[in-house]
PDB file of N, CA and C in Angstrom:
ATOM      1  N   UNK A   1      47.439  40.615 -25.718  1.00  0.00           N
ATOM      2  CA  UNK A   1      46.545  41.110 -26.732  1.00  0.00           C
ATOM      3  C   UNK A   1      47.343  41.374 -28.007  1.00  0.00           C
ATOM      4  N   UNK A   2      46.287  41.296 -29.049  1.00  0.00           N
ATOM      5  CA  UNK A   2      47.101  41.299 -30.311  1.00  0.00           C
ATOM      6  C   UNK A   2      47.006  42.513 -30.784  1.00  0.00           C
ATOM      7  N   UNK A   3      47.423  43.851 -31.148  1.00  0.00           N
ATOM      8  CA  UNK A   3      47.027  45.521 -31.186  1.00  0.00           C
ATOM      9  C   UNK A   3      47.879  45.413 -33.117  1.00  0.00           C
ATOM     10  N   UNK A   4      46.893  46.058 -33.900  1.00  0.00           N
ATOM     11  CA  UNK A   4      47.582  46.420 -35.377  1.00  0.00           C
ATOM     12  C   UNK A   4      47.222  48.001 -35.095  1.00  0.00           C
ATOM     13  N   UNK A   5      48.064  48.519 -35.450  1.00  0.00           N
ATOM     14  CA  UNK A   5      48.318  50.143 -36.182  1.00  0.00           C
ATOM     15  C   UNK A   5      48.290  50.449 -36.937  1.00  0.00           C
ATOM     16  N   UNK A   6      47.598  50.938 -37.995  1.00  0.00           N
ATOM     17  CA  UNK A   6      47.604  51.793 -39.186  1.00  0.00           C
ATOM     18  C   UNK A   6      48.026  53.285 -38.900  1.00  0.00           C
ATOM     19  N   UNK A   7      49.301  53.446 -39.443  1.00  0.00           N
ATOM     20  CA  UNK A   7      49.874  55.059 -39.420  1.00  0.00           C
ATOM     21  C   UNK A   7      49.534  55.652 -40.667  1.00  0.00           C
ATOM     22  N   UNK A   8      48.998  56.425 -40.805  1.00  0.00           N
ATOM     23  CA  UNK A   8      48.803  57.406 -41.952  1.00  0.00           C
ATOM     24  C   UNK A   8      49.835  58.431 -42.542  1.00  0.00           C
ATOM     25  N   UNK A   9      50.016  58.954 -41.435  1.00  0.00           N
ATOM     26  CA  UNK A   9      50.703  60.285 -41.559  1.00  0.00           C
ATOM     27  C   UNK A   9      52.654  60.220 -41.343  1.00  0.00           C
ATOM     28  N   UNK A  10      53.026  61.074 -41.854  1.00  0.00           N
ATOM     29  CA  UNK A  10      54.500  61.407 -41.588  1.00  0.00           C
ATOM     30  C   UNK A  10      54.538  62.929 -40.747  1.00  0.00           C
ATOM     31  N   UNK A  11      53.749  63.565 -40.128  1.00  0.00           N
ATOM     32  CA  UNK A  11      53.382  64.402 -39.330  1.00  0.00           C
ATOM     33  C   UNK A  11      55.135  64.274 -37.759  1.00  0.00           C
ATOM     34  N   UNK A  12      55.435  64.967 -37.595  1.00  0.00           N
ATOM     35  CA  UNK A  12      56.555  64.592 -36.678  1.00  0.00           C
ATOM     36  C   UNK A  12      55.848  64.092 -35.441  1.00  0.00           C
ATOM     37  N   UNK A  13      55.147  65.128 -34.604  1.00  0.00           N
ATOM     38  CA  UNK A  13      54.604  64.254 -33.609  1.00  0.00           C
ATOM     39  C   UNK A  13      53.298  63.055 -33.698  1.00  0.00           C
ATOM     40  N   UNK A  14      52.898  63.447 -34.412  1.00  0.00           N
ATOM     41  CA  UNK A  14      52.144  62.335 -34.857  1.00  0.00           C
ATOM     42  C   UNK A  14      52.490  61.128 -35.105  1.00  0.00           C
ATOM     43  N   UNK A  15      53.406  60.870 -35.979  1.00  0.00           N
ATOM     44  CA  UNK A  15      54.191  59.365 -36.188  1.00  0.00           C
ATOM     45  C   UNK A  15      54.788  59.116 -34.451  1.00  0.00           C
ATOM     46  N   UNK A  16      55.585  60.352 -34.187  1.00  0.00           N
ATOM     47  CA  UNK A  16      56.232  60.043 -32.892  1.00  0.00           C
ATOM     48  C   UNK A  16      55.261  59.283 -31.881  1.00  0.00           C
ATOM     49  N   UNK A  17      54.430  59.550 -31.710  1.00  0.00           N
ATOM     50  CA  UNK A  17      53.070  58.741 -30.788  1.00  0.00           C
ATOM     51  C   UNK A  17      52.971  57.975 -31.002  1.00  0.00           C
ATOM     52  N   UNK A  18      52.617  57.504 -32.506  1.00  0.00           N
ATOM     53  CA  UNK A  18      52.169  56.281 -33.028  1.00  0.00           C
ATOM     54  C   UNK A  18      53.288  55.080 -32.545  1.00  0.00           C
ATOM     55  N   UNK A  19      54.613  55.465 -32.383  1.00  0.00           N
ATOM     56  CA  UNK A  19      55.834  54.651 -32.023  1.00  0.00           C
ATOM     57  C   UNK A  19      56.108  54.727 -30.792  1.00  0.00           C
ATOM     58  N   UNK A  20      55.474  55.691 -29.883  1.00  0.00           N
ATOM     59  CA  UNK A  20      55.662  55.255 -28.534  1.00  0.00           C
ATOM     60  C   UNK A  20      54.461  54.680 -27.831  1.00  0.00           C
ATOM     61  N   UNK A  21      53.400  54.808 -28.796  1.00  0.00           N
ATOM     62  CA  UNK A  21      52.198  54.196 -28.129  1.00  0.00           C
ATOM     63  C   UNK A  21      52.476  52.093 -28.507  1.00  0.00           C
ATOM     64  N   UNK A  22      53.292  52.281 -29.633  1.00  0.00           N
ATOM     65  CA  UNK A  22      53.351  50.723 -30.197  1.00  0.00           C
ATOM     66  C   UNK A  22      54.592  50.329 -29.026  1.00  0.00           C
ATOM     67  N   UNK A  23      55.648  51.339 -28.778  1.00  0.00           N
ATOM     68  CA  UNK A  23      56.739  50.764 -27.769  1.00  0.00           C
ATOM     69  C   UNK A  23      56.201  50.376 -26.472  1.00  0.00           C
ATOM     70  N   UNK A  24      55.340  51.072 -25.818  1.00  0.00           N
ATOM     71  CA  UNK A  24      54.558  50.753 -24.091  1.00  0.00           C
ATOM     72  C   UNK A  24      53.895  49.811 -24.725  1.00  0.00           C
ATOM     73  N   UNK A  25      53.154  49.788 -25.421  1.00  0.00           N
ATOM     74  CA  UNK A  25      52.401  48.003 -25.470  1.00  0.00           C
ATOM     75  C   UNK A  25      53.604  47.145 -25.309  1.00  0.00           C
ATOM     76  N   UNK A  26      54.405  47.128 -26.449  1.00  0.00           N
ATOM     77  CA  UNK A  26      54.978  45.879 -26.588  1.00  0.00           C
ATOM     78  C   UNK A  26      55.493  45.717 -24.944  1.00  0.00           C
ATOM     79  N   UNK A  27      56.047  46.384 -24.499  1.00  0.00           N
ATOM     80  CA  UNK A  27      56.712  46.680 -23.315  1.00  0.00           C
ATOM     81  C   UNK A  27      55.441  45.949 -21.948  1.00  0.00           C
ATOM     82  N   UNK A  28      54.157  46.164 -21.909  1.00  0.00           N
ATOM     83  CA  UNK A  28      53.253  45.601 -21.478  1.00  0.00           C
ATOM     84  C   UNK A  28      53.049  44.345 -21.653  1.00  0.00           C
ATOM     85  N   UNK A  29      53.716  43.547 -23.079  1.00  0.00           N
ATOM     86  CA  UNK A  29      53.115  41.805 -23.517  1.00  0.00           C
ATOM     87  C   UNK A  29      52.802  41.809 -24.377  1.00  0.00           C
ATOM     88  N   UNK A  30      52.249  42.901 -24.746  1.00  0.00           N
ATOM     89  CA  UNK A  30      51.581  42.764 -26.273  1.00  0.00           C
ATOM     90  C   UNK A  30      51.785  42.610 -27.383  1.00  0.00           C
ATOM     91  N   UNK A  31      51.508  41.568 -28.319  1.00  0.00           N
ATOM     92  CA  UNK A  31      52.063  41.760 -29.770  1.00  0.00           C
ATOM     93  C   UNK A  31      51.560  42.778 -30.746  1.00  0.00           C
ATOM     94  N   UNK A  32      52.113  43.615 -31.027  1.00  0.00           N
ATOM     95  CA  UNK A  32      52.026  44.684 -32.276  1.00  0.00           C
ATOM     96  C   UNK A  32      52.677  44.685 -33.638  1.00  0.00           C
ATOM     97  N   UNK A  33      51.499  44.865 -34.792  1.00  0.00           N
ATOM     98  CA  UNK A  33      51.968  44.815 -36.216  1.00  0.00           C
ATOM     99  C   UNK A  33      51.538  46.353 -36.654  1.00  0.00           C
ATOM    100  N   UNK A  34      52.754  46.680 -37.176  1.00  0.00           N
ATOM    101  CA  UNK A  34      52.201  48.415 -37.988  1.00  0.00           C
ATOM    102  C   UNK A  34      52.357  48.045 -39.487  1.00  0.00           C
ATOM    103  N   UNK A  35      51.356  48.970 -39.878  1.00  0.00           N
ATOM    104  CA  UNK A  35      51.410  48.917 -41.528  1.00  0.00           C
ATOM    105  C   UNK A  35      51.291  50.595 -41.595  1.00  0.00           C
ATOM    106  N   UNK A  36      52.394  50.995 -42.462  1.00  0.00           N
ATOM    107  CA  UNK A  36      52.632  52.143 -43.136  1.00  0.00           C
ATOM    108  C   UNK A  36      51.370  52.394 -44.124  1.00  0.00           C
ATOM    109  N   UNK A  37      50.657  53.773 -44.161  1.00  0.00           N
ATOM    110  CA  UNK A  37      50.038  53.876 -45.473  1.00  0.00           C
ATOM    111  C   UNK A  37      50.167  55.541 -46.036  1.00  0.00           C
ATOM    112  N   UNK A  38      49.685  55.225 -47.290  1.00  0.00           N
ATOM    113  CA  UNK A  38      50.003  56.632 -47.852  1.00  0.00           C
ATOM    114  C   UNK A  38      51.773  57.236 -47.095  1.00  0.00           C
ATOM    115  N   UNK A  39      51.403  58.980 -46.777  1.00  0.00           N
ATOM    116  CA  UNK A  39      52.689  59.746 -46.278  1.00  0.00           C
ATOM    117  C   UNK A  39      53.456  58.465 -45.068  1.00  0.00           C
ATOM    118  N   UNK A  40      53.025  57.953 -44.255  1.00  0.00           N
ATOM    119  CA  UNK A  40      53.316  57.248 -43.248  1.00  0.00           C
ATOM    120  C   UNK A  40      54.400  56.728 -43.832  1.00  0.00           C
ATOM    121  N   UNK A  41      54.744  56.195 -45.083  1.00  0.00           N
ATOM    122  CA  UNK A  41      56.029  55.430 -45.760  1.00  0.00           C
ATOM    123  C   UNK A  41      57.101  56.279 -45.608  1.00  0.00           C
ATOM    124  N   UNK A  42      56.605  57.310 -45.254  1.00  0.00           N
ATOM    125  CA  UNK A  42      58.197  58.329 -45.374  1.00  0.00           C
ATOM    126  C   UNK A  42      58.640  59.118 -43.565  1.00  0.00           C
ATOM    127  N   UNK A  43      58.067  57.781 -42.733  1.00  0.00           N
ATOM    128  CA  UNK A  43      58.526  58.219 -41.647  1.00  0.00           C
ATOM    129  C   UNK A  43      60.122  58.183 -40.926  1.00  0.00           C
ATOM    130  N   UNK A  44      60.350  57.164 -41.943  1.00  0.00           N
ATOM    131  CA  UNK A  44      62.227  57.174 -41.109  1.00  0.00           C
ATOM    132  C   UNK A  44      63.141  57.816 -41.858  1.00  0.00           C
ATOM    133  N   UNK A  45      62.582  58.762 -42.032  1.00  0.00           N
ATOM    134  CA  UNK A  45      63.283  60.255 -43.319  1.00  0.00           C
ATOM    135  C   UNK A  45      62.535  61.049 -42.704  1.00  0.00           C
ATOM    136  N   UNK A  46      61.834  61.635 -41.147  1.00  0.00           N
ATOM    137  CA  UNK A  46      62.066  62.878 -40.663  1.00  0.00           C
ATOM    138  C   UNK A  46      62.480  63.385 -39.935  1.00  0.00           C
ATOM    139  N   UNK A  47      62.716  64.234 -39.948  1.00  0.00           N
ATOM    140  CA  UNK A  47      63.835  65.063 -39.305  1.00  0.00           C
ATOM    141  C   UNK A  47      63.249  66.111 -38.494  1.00  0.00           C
ATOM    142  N   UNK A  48      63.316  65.929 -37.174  1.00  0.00           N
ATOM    143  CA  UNK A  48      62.813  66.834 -36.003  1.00  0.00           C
ATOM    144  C   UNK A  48      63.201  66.607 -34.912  1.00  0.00           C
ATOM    145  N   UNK A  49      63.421  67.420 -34.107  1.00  0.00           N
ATOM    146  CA  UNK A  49      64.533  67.246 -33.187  1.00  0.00           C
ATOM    147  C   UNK A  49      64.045  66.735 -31.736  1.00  0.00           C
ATOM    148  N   UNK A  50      62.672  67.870 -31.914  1.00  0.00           N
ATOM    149  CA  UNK A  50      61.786  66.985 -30.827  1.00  0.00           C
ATOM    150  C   UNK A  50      60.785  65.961 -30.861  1.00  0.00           C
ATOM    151  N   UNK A  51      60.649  65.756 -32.114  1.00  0.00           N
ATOM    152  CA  UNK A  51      60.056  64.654 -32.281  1.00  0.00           C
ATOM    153  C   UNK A  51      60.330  63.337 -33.173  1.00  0.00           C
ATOM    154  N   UNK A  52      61.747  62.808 -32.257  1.00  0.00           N
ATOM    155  CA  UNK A  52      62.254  61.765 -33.132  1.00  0.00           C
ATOM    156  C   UNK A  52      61.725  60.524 -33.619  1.00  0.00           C
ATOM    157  N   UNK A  53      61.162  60.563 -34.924  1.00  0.00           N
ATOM    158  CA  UNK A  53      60.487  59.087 -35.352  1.00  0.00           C
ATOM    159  C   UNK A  53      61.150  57.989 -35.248  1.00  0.00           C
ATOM    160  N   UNK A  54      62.553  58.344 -36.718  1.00  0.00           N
ATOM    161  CA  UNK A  54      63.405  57.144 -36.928  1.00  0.00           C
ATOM    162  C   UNK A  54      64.079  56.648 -35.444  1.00  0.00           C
ATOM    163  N   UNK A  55      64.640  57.346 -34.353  1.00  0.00           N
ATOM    164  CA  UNK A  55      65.100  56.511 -33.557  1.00  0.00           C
ATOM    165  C   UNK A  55      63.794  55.237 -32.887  1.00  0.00           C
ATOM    166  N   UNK A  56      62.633  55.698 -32.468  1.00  0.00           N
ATOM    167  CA  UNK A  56      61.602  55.160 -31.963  1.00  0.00           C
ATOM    168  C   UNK A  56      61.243  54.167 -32.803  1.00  0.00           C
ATOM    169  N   UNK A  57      61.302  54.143 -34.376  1.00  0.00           N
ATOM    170  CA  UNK A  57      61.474  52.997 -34.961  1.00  0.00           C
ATOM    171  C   UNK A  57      62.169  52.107 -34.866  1.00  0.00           C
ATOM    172  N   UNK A  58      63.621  52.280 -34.897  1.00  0.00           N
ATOM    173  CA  UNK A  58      64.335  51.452 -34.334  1.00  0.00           C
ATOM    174  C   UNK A  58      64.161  50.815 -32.943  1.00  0.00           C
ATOM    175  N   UNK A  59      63.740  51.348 -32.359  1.00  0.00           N
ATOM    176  CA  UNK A  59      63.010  51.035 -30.571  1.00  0.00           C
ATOM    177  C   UNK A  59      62.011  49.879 -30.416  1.00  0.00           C
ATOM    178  N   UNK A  60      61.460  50.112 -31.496  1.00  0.00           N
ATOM    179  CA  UNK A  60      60.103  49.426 -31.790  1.00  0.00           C
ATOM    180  C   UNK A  60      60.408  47.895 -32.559  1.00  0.00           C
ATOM    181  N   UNK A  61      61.248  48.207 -33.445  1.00  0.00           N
ATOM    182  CA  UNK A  61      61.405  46.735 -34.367  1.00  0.00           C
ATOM    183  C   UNK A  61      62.354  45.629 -33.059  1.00  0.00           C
ATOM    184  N   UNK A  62      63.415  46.830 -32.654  1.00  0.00           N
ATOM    185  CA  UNK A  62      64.438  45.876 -31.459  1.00  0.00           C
ATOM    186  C   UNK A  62      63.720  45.223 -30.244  1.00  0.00           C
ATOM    187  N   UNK A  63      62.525  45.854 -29.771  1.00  0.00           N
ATOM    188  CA  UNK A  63      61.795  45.186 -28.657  1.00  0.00           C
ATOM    189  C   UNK A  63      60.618  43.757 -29.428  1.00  0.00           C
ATOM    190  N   UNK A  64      60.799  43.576 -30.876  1.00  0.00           N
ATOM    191  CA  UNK A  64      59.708  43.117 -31.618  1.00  0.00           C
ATOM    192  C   UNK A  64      58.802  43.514 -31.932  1.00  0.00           C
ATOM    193  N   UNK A  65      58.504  44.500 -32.064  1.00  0.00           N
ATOM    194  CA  UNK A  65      57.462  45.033 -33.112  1.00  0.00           C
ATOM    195  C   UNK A  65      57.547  45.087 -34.714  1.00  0.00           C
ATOM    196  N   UNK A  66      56.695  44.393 -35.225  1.00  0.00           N
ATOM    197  CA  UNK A  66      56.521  44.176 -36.746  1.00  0.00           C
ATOM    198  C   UNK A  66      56.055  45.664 -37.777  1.00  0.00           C
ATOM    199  N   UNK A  67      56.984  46.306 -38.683  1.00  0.00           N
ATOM    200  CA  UNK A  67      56.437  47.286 -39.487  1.00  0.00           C
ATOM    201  C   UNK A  67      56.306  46.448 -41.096  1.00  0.00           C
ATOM    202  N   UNK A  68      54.785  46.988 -41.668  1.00  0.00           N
ATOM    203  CA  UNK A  68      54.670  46.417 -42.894  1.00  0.00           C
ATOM    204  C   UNK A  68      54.548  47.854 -43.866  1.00  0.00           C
ATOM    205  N   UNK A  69      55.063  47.825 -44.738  1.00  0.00           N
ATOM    206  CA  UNK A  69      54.899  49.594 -45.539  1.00  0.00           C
ATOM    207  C   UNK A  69      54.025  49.046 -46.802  1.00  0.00           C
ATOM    208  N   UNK A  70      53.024  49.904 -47.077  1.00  0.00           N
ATOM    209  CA  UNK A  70      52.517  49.869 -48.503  1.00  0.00           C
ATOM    210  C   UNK A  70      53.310  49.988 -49.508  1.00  0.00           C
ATOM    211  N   UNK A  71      53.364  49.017 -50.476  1.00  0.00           N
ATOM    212  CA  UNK A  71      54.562  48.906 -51.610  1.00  0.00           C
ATOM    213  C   UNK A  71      54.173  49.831 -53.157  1.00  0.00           C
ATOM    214  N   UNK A  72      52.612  50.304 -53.070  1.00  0.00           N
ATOM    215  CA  UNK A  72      52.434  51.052 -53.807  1.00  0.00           C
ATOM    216  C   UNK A  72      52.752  52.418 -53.669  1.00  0.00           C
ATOM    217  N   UNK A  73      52.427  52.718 -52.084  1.00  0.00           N
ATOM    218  CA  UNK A  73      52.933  54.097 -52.069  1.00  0.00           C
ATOM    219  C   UNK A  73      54.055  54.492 -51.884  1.00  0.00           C
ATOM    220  N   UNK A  74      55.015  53.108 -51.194  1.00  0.00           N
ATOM    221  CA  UNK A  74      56.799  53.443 -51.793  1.00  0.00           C
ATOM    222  C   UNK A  74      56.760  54.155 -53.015  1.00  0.00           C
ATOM    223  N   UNK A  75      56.862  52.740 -53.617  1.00  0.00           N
ATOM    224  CA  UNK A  75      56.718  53.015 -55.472  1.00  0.00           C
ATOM    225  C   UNK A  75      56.799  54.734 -55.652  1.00  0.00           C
ATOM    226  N   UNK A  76      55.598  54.650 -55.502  1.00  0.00           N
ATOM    227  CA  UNK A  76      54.731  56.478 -55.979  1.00  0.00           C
ATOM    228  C   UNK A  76      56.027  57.270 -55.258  1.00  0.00           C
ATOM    229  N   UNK A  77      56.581  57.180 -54.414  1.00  0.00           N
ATOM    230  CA  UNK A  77      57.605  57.899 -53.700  1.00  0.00           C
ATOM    231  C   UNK A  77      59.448  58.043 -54.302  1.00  0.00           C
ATOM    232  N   UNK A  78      58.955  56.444 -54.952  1.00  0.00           N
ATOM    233  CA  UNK A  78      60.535  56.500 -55.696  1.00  0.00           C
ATOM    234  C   UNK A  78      61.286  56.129 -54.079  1.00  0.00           C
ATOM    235  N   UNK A  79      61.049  55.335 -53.532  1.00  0.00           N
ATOM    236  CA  UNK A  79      61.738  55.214 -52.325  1.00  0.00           C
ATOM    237  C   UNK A  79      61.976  53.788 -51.785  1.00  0.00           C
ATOM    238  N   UNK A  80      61.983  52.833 -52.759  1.00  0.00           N
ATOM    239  CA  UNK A  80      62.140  51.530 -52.691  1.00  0.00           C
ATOM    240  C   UNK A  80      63.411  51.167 -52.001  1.00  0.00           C
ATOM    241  N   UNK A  81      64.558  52.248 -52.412  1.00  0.00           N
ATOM    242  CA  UNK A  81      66.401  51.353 -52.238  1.00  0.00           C
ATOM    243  C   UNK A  81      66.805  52.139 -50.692  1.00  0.00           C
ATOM    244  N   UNK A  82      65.468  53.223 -50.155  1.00  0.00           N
ATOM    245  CA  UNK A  82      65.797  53.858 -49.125  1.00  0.00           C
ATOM    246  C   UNK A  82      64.966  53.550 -48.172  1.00  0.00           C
ATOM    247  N   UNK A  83      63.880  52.562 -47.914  1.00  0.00           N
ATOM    248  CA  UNK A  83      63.369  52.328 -47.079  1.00  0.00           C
ATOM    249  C   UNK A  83      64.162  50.866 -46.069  1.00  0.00           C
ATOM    250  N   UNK A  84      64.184  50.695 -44.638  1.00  0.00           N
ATOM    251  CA  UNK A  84      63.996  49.194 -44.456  1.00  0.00           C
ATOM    252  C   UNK A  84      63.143  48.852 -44.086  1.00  0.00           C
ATOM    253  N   UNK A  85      61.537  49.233 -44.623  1.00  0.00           N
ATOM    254  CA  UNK A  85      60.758  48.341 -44.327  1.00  0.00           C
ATOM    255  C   UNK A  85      59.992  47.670 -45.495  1.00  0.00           C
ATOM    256  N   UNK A  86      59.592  46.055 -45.127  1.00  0.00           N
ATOM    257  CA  UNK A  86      59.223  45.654 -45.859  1.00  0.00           C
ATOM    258  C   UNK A  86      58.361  45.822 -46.796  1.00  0.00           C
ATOM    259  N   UNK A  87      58.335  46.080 -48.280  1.00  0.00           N
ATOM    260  CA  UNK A  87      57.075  46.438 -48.836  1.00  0.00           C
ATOM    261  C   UNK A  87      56.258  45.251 -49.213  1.00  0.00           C
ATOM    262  N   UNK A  88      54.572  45.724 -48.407  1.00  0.00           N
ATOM    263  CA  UNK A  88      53.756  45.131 -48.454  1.00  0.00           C
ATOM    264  C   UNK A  88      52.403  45.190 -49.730  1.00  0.00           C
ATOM    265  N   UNK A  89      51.500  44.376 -49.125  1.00  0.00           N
ATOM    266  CA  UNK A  89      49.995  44.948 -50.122  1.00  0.00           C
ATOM    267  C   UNK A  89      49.245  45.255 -49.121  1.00  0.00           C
ATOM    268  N   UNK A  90      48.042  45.930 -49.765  1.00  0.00           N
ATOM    269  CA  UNK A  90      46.982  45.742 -49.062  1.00  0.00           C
ATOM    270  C   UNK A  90      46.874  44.514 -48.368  1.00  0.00           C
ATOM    271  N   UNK A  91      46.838  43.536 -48.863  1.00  0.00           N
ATOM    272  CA  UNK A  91      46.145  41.880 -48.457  1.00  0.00           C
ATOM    273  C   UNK A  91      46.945  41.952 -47.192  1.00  0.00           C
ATOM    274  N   UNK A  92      48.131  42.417 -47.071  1.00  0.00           N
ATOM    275  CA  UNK A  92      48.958  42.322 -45.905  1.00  0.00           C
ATOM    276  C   UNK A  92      48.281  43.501 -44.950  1.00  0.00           C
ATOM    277  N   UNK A  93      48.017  44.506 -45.507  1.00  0.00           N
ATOM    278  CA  UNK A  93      47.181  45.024 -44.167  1.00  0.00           C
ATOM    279  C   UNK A  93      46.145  44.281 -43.861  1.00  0.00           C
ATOM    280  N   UNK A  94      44.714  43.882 -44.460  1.00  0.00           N
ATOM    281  CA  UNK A  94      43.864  43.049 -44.023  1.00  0.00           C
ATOM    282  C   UNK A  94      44.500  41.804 -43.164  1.00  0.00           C
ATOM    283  N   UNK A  95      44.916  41.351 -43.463  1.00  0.00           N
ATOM    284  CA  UNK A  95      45.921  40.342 -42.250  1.00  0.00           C
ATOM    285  C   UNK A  95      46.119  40.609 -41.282  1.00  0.00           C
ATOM    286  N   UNK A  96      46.882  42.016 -41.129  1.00  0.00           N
ATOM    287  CA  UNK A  96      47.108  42.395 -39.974  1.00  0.00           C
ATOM    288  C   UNK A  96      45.591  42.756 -39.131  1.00  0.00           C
ATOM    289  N   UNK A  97      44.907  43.037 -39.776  1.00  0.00           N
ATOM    290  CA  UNK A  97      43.895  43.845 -38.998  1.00  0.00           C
ATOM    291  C   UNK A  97      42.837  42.636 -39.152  1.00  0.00           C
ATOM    292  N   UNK A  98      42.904  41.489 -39.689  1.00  0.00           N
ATOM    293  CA  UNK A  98      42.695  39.978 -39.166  1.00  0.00           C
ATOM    294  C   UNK A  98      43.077  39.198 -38.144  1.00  0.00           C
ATOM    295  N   UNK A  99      44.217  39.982 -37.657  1.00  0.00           N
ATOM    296  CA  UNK A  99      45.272  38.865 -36.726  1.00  0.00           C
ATOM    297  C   UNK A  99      44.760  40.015 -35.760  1.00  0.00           C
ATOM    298  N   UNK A 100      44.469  41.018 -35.813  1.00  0.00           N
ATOM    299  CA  UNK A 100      44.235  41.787 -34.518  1.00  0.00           C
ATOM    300  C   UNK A 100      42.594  41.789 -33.780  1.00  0.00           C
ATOM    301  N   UNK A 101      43.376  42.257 -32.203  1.00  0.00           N
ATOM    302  CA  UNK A 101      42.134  42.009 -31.091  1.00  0.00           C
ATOM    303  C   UNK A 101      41.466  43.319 -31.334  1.00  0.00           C
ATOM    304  N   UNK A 102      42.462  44.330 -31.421  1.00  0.00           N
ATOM    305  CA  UNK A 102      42.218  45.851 -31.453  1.00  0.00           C
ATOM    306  C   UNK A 102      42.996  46.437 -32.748  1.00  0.00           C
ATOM    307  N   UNK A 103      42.012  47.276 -33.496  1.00  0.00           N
ATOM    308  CA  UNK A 103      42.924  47.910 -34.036  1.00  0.00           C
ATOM    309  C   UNK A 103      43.058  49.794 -33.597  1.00  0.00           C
ATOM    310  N   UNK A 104      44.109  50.155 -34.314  1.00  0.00           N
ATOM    311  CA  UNK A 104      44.114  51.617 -33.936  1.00  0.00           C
ATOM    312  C   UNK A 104      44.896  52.291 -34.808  1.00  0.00           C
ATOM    313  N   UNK A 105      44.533  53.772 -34.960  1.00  0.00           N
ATOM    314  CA  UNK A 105      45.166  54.354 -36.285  1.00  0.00           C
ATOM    315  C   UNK A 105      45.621  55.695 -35.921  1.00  0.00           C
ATOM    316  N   UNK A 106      46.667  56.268 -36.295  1.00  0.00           N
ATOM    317  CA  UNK A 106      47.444  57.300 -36.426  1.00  0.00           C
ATOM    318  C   UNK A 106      47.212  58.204 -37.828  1.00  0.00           C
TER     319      UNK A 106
END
């Protein structure tokens, strides 16, 4: 199955879910695409001890999972030279959530 994610939030456990719910899919077969929106761009810059995002990101891209970030709300963030994820558009979320069987949002 093809599963897209829309993350919203930079919330600690909240993002944290969103990256272990995308890691057990992939881990199941599944192909997964995330697109960052709004706060969500500033998830591999938090810092919580029990609820580690950035490592689970890394978890997620190494098993193949695709992250796309909104390039406007980088921008707005001033966070272009500190992100590694790709900045996208909208049109690239509609894609994703074109290419998907299911979608689901954080």
């Amino acid at each position: 199955m093809k599963l897209g994610i829309i993350l919203e939030t930079k919330e600690a456990e909240k993002s944290w879910n969103a990256f272990r719910f995308a890691i057990a899919a992939l881990k199941k077969g599944n192909s997964v695409k995330m697109f960052l929106l709004g706060e969500a761009v500033e998830c591999e810059n938090i810092e919580d001890k029990e609820h580690d995002t950035p490592t689970l990101m890394k978890e997620y891209k190494a098993n193949g999972g695709e992250i796309l970030a909104c390039g406007t709300c980088i921008k707005a963030r001033h966070l272009e030279d500190t992100t590694s994820c790709p900045i996208s558009t909208m049109n690239d979320c509609v894609d994703i959530v074109e290419w998907s069987d299911k979608m689901v949002t954080f």
